[in-house]
Protein backbone atom coordinates (compact mmCIF):
# COMPACT_ATOMS: atom_id res chain seq x y z
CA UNK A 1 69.91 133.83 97.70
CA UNK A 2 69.44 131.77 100.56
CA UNK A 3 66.19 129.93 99.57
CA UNK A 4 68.22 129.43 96.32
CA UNK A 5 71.30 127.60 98.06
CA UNK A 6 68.49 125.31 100.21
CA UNK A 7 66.84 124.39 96.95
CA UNK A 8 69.96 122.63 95.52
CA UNK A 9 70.61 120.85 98.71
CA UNK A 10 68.76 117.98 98.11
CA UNK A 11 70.48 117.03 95.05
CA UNK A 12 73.95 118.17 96.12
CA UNK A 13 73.69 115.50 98.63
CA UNK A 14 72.79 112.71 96.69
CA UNK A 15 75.45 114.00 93.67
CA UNK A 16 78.63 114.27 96.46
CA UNK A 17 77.47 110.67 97.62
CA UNK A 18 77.72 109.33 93.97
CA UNK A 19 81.06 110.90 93.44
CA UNK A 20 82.38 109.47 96.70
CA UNK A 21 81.13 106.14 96.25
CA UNK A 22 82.76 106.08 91.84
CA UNK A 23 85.91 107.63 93.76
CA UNK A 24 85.87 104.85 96.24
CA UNK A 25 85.37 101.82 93.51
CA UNK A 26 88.08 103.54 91.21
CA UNK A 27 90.84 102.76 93.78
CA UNK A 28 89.36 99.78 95.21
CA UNK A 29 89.63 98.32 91.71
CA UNK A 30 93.57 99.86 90.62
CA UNK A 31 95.92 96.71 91.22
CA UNK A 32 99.74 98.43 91.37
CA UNK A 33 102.53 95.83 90.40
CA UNK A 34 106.07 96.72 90.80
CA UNK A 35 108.69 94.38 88.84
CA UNK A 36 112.36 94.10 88.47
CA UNK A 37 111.40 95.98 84.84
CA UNK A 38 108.22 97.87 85.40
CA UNK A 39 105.60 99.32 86.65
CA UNK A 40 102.52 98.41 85.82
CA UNK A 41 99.20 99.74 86.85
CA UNK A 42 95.31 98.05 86.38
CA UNK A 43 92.44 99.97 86.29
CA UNK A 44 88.79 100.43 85.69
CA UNK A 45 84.99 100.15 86.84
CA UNK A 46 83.05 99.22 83.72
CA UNK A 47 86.23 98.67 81.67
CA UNK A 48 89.93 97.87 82.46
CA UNK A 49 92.99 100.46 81.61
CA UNK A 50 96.70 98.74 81.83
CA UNK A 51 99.36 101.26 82.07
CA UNK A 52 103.49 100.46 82.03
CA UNK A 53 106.12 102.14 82.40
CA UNK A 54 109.68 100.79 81.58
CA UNK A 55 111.85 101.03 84.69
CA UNK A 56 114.81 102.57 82.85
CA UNK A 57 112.92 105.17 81.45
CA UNK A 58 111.42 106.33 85.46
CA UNK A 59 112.47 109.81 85.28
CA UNK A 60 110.83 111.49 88.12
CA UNK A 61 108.77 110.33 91.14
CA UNK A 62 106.36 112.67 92.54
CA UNK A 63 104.18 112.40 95.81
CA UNK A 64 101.79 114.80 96.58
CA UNK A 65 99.11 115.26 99.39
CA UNK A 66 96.25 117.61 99.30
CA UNK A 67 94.66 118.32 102.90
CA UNK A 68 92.11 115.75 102.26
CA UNK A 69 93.98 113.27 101.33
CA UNK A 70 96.53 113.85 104.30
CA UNK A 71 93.17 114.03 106.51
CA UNK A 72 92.23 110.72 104.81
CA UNK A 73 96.27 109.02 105.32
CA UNK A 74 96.23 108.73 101.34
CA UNK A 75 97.99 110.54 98.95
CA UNK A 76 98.96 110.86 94.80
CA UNK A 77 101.50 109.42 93.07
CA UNK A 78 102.78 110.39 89.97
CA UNK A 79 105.61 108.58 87.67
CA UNK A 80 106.80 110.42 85.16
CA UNK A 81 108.58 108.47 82.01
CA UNK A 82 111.20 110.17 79.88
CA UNK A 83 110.37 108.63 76.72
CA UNK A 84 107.22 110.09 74.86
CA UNK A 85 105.19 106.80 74.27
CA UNK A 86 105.58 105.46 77.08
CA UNK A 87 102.44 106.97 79.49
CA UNK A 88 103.38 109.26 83.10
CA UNK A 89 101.64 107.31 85.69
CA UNK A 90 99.33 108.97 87.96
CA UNK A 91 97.63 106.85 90.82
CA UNK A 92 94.65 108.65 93.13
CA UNK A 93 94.23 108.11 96.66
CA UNK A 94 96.98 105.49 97.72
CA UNK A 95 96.98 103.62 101.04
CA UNK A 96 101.15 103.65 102.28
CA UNK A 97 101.92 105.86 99.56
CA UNK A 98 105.68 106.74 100.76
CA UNK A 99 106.36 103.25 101.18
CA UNK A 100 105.26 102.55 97.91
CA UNK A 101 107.20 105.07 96.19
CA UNK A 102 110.05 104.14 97.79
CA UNK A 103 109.34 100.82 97.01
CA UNK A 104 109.61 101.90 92.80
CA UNK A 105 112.14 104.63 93.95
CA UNK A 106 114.74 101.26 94.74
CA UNK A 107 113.36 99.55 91.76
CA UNK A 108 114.51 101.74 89.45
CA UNK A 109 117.89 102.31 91.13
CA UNK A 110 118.66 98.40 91.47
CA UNK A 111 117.34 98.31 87.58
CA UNK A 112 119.77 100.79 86.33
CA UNK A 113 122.39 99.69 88.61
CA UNK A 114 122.40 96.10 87.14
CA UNK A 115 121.74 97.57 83.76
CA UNK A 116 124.79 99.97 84.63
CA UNK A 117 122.77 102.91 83.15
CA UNK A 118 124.43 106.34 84.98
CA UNK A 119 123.84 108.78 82.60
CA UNK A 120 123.25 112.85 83.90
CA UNK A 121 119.19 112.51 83.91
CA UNK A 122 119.37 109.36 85.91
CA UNK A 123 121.69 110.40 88.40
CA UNK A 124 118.96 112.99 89.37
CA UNK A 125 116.05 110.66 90.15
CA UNK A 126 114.19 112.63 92.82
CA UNK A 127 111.38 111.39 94.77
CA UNK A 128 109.45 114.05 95.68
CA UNK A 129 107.62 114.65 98.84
């Protein structure tokens, strides 16, 4: 079993360097932009992804922090939309990541606020940590 394991070694190596290196480029290369009305996220390595999400239609914010990640200072984000077309955001491995989702928490409140949207889902906007 052993001689098995040190067999694969030598490729495991180079594979877990690979993956480290596409993980790194993936979030060097996301651009985050926070607006008055959205959120808007740009992404990609060979080819570019935009993602938006309406302000008004934020439902839920949700931080989370595996034990790498808190190892690392970085952590997920996810914003998740109420309407169906629009996309949930998920963003990987953000630098500051409670800052920024306060920073989009406020957004949304100051957007609905001046929009005067109160209805019984937005009143529970929770920002998860």
């Amino acid at each position: 079993m052993l001689c098995v394991v040190m067999c694969f070694i030598p490729f495991l190596i180079p594979a877990a360097v690979i993956i480290a290196a596409l993980s790194y480029l993936r979030i060097q290369t996301t651009r985050i932009e926070v607006t008055t009305k959205r959120v808007t996220v740009r992404s990609g390595i060979m080819s570019m992804k935009l993602d938006e999400v309406e302000l008004s239609l934020v439902r839920d914010i949700q931080l989370t922090q595996p034990l790498l990640l808190w190892l690392l200072k970085l952590a997920n984000i996810a914003i998740v939309s109420s309407n169906g077309a629009s996309p949930d955001i998920h963003l990987h491995g953000i630098p500051n990541a409670y800052v920024l989702r306060e920073k989009i928490r406020r957004c949304v409140e100051n957007h609905r606020d001046s929009k005067g949207v109160r209805d019984s889902e937005s009143r529970h906007l929770v920002a998860h940590a």
